[in-house]
Structures are given as structure tokens and as C-alpha cells.
PDB file of N, CA and C in Angstrom:
ATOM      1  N   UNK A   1      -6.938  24.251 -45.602  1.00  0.00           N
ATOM      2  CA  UNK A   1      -7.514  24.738 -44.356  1.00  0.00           C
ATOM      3  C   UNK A   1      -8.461  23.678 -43.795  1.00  0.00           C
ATOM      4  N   UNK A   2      -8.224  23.464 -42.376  1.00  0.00           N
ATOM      5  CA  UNK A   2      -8.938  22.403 -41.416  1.00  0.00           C
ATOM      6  C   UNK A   2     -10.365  22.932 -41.495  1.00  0.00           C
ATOM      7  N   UNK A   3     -11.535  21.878 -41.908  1.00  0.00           N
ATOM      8  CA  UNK A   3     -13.138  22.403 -41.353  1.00  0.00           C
ATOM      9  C   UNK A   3     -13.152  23.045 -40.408  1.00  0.00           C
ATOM     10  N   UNK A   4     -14.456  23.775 -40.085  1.00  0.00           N
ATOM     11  CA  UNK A   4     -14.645  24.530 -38.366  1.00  0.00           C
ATOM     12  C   UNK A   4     -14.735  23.859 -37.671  1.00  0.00           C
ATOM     13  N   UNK A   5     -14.236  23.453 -36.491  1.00  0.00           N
ATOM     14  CA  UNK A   5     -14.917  22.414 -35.497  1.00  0.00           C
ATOM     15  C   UNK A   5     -16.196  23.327 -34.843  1.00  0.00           C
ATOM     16  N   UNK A   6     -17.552  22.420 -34.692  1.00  0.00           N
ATOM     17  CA  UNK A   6     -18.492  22.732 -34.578  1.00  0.00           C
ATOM     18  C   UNK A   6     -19.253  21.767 -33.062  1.00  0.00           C
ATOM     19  N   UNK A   7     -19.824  21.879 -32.261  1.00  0.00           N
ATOM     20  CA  UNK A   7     -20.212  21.546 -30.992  1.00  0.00           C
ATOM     21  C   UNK A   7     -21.630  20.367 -31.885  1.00  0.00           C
ATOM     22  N   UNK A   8     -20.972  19.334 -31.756  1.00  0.00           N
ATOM     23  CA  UNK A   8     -22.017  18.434 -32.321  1.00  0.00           C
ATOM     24  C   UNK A   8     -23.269  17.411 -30.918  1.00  0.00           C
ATOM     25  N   UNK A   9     -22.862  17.767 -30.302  1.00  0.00           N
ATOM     26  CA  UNK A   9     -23.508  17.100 -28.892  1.00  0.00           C
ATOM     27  C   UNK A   9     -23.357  17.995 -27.675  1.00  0.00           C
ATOM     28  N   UNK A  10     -24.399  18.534 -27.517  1.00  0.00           N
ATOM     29  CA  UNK A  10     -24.234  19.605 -26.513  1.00  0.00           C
ATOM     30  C   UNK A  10     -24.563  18.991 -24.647  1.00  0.00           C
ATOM     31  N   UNK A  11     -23.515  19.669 -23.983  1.00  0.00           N
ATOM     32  CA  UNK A  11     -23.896  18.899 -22.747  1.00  0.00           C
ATOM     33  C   UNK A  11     -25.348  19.563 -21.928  1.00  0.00           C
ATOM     34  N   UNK A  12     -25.441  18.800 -20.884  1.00  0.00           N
ATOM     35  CA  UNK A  12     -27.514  18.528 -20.460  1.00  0.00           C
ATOM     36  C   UNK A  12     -27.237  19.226 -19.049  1.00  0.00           C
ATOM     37  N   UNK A  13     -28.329  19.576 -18.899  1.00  0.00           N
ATOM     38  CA  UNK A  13     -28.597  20.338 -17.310  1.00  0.00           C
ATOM     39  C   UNK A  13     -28.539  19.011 -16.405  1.00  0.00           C
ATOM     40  N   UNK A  14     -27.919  19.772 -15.534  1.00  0.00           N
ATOM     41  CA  UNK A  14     -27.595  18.747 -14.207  1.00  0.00           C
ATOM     42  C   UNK A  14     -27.758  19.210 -13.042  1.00  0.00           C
ATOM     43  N   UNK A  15     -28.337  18.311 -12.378  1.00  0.00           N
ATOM     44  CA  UNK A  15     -28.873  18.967 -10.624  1.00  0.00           C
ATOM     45  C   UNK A  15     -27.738  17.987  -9.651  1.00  0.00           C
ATOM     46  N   UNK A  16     -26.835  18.536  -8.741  1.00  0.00           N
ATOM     47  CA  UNK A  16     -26.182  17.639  -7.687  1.00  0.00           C
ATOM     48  C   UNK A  16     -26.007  18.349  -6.432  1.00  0.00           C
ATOM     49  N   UNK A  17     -26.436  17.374  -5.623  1.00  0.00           N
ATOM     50  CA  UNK A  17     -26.405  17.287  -3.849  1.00  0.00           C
ATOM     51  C   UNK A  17     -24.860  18.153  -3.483  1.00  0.00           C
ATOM     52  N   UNK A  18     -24.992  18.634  -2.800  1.00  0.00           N
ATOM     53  CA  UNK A  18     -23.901  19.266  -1.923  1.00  0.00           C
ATOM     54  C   UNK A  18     -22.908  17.876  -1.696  1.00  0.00           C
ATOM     55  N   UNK A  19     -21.432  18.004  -1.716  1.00  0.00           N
ATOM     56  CA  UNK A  19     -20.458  17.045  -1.964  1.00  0.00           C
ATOM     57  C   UNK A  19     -20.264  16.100  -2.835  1.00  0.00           C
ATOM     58  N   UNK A  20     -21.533  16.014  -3.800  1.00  0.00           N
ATOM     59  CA  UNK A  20     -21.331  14.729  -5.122  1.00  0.00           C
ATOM     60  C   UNK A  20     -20.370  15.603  -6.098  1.00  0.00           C
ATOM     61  N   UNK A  21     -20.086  14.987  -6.935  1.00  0.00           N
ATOM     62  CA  UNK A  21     -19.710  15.195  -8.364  1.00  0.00           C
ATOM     63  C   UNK A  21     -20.164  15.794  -9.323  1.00  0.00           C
ATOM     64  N   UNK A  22     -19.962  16.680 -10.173  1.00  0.00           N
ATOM     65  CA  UNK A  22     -20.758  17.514 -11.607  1.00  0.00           C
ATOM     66  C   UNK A  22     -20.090  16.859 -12.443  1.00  0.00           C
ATOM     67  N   UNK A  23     -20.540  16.105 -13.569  1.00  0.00           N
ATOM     68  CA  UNK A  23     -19.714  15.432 -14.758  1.00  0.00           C
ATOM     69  C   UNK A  23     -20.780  16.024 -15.639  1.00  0.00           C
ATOM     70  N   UNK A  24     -20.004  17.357 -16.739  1.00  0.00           N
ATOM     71  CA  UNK A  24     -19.971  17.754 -18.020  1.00  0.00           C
ATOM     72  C   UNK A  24     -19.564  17.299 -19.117  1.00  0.00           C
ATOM     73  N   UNK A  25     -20.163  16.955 -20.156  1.00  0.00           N
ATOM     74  CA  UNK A  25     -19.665  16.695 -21.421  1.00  0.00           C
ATOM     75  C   UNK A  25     -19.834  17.448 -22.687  1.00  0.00           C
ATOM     76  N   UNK A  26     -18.956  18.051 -23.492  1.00  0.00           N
ATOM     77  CA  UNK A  26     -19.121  17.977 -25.192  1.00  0.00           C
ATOM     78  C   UNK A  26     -18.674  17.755 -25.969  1.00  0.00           C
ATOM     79  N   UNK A  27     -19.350  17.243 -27.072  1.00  0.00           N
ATOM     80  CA  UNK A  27     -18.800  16.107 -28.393  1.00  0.00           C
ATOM     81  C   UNK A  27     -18.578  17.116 -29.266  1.00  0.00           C
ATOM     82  N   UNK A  28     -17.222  17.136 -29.843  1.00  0.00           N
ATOM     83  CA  UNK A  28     -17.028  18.151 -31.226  1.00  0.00           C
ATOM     84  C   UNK A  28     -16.913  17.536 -32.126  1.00  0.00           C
ATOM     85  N   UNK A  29     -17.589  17.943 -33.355  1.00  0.00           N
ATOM     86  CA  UNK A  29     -17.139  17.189 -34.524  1.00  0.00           C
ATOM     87  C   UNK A  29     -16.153  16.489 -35.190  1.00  0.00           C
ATOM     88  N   UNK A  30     -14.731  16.817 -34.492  1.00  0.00           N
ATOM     89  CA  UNK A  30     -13.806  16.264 -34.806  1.00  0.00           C
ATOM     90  C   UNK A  30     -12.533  17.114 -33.760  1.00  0.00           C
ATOM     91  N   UNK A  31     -11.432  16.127 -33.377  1.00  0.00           N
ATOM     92  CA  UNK A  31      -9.964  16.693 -32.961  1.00  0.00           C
ATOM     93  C   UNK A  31      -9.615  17.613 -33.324  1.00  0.00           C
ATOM     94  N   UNK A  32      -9.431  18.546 -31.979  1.00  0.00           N
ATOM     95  CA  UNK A  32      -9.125  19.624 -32.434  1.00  0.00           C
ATOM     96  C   UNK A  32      -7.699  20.560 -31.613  1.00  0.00           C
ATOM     97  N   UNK A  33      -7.042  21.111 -32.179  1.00  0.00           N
ATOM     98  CA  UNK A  33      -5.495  21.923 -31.481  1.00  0.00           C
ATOM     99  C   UNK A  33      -5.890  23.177 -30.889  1.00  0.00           C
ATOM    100  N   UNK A  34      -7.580  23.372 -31.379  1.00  0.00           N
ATOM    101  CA  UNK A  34      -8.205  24.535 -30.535  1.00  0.00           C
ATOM    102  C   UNK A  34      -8.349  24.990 -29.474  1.00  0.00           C
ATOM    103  N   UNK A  35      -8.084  26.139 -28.968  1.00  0.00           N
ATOM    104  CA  UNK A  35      -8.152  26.605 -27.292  1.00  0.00           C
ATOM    105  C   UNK A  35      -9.553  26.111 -27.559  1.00  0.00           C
ATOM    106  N   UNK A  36      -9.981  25.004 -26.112  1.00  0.00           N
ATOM    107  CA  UNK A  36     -11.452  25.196 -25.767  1.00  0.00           C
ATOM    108  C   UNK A  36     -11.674  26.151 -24.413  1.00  0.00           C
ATOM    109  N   UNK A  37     -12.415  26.503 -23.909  1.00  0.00           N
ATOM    110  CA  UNK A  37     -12.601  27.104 -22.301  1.00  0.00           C
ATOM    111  C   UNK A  37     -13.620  26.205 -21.559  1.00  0.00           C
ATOM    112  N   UNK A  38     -13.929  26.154 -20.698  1.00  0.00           N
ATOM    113  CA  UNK A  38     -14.828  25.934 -19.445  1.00  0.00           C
ATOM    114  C   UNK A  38     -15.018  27.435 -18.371  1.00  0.00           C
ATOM    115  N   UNK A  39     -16.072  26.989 -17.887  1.00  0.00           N
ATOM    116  CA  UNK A  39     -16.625  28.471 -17.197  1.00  0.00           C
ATOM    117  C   UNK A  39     -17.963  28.659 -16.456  1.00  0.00           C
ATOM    118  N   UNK A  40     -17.496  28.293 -15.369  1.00  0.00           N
ATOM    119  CA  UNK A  40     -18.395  29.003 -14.115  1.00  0.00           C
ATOM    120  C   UNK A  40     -19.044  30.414 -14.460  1.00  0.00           C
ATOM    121  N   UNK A  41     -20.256  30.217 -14.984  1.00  0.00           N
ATOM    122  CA  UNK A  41     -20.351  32.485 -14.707  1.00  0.00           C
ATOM    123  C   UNK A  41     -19.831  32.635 -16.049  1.00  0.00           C
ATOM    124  N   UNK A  42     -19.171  33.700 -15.184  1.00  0.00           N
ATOM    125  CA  UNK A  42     -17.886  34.425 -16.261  1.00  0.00           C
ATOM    126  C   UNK A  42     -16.249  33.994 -15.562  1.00  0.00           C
ATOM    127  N   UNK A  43     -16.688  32.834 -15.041  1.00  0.00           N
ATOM    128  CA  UNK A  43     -15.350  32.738 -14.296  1.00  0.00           C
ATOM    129  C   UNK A  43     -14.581  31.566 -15.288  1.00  0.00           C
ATOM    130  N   UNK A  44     -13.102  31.867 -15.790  1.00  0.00           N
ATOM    131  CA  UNK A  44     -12.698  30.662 -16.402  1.00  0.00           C
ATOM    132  C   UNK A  44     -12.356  29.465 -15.758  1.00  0.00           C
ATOM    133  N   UNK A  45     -12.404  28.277 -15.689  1.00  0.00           N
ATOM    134  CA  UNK A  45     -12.436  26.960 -14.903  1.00  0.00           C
ATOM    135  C   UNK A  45     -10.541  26.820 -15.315  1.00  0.00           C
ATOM    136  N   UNK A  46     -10.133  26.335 -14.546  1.00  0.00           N
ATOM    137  CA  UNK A  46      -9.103  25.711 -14.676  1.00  0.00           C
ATOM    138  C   UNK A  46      -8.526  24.160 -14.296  1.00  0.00           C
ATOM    139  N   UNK A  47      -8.253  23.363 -14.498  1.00  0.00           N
ATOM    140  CA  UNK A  47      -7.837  21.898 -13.734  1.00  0.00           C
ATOM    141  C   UNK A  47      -6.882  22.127 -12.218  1.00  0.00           C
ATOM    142  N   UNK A  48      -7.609  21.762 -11.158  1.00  0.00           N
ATOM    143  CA  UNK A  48      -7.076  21.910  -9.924  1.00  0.00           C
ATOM    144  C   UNK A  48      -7.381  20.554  -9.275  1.00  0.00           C
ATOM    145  N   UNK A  49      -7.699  21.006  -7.837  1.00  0.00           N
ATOM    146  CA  UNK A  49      -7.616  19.480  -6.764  1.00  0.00           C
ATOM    147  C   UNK A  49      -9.600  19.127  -7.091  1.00  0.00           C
ATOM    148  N   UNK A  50     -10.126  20.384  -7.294  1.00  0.00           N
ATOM    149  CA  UNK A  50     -11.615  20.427  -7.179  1.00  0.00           C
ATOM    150  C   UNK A  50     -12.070  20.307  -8.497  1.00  0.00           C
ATOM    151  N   UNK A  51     -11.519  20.396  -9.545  1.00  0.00           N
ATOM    152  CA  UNK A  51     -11.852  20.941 -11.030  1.00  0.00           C
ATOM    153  C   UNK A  51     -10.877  20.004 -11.839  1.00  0.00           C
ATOM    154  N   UNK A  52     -11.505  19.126 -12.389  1.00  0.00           N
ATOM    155  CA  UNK A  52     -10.736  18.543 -13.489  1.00  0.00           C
ATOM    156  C   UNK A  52     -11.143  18.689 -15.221  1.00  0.00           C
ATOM    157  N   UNK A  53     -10.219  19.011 -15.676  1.00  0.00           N
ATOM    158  CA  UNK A  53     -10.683  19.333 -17.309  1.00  0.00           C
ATOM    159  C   UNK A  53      -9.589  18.207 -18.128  1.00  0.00           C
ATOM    160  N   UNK A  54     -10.891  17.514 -18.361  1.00  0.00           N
ATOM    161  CA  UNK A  54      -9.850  16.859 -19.695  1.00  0.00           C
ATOM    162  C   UNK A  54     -10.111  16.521 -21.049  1.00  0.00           C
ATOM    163  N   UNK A  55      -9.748  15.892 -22.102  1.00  0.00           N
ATOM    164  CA  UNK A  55      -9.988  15.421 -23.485  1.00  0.00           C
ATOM    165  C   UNK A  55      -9.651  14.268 -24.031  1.00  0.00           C
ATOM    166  N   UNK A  56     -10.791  13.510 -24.445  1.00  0.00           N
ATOM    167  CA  UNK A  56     -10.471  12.328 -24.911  1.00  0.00           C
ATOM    168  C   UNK A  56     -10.919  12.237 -26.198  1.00  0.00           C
ATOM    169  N   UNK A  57      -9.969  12.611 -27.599  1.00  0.00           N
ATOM    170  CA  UNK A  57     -10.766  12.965 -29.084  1.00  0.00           C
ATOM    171  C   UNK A  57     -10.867  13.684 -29.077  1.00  0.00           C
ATOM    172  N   UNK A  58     -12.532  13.992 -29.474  1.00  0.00           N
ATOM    173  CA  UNK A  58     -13.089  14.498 -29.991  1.00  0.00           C
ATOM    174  C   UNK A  58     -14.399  15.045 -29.082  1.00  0.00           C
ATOM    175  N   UNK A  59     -14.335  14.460 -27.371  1.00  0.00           N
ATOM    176  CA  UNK A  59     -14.901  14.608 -25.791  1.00  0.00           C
ATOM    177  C   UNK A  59     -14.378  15.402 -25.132  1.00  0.00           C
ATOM    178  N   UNK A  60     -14.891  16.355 -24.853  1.00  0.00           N
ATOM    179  CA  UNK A  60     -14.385  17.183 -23.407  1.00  0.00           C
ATOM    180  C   UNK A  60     -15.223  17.270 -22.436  1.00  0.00           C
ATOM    181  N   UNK A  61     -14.404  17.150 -21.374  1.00  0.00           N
ATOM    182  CA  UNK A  61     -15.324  16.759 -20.020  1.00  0.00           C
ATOM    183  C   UNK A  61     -14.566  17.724 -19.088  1.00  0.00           C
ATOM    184  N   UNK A  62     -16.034  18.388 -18.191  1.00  0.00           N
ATOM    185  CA  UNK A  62     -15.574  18.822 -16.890  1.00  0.00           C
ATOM    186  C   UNK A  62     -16.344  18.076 -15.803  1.00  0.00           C
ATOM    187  N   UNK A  63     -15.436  17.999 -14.677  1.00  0.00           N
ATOM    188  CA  UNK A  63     -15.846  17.373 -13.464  1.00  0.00           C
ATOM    189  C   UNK A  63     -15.464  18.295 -12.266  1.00  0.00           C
ATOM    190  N   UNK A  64     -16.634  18.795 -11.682  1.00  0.00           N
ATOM    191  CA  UNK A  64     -16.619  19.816 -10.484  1.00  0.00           C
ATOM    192  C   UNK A  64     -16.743  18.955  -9.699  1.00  0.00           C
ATOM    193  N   UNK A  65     -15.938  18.339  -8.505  1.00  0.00           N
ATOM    194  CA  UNK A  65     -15.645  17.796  -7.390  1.00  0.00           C
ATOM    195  C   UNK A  65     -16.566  18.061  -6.294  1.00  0.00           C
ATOM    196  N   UNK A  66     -16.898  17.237  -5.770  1.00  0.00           N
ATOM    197  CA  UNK A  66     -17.453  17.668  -4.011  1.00  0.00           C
ATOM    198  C   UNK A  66     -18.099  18.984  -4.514  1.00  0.00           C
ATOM    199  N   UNK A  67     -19.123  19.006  -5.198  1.00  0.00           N
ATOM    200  CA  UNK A  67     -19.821  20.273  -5.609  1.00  0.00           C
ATOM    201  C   UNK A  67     -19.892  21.149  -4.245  1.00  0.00           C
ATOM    202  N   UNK A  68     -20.316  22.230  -3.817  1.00  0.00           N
ATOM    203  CA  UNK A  68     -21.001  23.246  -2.978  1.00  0.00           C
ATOM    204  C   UNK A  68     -21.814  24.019  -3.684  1.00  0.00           C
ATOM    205  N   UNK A  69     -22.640  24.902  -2.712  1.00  0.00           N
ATOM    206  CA  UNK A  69     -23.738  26.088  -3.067  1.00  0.00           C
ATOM    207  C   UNK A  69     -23.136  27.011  -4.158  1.00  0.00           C
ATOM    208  N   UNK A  70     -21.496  27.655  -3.707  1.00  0.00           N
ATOM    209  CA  UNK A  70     -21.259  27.975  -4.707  1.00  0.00           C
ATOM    210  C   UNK A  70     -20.657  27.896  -6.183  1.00  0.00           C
ATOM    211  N   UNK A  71     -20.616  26.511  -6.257  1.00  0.00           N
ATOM    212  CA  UNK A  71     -20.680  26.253  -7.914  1.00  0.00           C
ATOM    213  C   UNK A  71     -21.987  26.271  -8.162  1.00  0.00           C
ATOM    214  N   UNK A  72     -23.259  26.675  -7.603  1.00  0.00           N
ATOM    215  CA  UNK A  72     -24.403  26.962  -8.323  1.00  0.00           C
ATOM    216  C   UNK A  72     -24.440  27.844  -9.173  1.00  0.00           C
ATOM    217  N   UNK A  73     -24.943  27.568 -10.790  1.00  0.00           N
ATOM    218  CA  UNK A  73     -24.789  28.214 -12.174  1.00  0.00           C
ATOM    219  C   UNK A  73     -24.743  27.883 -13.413  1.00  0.00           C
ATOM    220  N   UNK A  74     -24.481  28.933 -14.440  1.00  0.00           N
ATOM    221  CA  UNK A  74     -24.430  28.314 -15.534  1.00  0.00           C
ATOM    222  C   UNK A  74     -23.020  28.043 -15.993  1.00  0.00           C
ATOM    223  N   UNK A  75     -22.741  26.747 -16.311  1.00  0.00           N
ATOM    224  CA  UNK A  75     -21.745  26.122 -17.317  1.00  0.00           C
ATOM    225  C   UNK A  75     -21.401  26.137 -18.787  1.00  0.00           C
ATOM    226  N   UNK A  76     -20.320  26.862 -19.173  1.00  0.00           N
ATOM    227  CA  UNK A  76     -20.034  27.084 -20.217  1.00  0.00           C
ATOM    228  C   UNK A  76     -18.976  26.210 -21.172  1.00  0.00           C
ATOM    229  N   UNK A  77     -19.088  25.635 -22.283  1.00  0.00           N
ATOM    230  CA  UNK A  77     -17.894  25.225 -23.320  1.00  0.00           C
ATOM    231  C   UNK A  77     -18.150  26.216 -24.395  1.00  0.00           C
ATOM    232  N   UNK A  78     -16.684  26.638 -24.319  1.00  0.00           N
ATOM    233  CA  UNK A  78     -16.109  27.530 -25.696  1.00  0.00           C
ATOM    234  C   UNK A  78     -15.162  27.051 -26.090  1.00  0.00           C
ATOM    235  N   UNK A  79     -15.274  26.857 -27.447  1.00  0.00           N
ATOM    236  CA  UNK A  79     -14.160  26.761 -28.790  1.00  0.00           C
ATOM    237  C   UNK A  79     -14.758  26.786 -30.238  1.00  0.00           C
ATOM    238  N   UNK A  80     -13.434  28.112 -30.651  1.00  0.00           N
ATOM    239  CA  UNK A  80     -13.764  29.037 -31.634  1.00  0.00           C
ATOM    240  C   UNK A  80     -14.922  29.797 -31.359  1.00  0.00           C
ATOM    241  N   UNK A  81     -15.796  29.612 -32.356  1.00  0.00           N
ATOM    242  CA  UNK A  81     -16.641  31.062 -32.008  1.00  0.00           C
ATOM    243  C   UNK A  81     -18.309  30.104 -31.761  1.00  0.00           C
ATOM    244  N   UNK A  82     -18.082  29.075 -31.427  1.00  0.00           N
ATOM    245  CA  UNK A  82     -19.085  28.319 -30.808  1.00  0.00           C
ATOM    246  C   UNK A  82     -19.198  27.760 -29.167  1.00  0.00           C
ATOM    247  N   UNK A  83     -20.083  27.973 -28.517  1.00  0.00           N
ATOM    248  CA  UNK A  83     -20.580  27.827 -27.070  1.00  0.00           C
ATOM    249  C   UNK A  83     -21.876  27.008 -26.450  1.00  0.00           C
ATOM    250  N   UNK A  84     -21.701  26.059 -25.947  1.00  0.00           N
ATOM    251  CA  UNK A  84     -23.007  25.431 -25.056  1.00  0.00           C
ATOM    252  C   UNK A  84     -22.911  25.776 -23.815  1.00  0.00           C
ATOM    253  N   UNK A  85     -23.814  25.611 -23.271  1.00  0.00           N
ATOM    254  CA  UNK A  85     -24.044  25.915 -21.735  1.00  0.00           C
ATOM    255  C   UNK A  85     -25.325  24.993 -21.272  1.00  0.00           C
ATOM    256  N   UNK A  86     -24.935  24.725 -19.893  1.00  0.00           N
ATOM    257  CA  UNK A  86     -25.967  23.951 -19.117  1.00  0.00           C
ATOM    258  C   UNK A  86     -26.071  24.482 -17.772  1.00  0.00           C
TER     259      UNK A  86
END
């Protein structure tokens, strides 16, 4: 049986101007085949024209595009039964 993957670098509060960029990050202890989530709220994030989710390793990154008023909130990473938020 694979260790738990565990949220070893948690991503940081971020303030951005109306139309910049939101760049999220978190470091997991190791590669993982695990559903992670992203999440507005309670809203699940998905990869679109505005929303990009990707993984590099053992890095997951979200990037909220051309921010607006309403992506104002809290940001969530889930995988397994561990969660950060900024």
C-alpha cells in the first residue's frame, strides 16, 4: 500500500486587481493518481477558457484568469481527506 499523500506546502493568500491573474499553488508530498479538487466557495473549479488546472509532479496549480469581483473568496485544494485554502 502507497503512503498517504499529505499537503506538504500549502498555498498563500492572494490579493488581485480586477482583470490580472490568480496563480495558486500546492506541493504534495509525492505523485499522486488521486482525485485532487479545486474550489471557489463550494463551487467545484473546472479547466475552461477562464480557469486553468494543471499538474506538474508533485505541484498543482490553479490559475483564475482576468480575475473579477466575483471570484472574490475562499480557495480550496482537496485530495484524500486533506485540504488547504487561501
Amino acid at each position: 500500500k502507497e503512503p498517504e499523500v499529505t499537503i506538504v506546502e500549502k498555498m498563500k493568500d492572494l490579493t488581485a486587481q480586477e482583470g490580472e491573474d490568480a496563480v495558486f499553488e500546492c506541493k504534495l508530498s509525492r505523485e499522486t493518481r488521486e482525485e485532487s479538487q479545486w474550489f471557489l466557495g463550494d463551487l467545484r473549479l473546472q479547466s475552461n477558457e477562464l480557469t486553468e488546472i494543471r499538474v506538474q509532479g508533485n505541484v498543482h496549480t490553479l490559475v483564475l484568469r482576468k480575475v473579477t469581483p466575483e471570484d472574490d473568496g475562499t480557495i480550496s485544494f482537496r485530495v484524500g481527506q486533506h485540504e488547504a485554502s487561501a
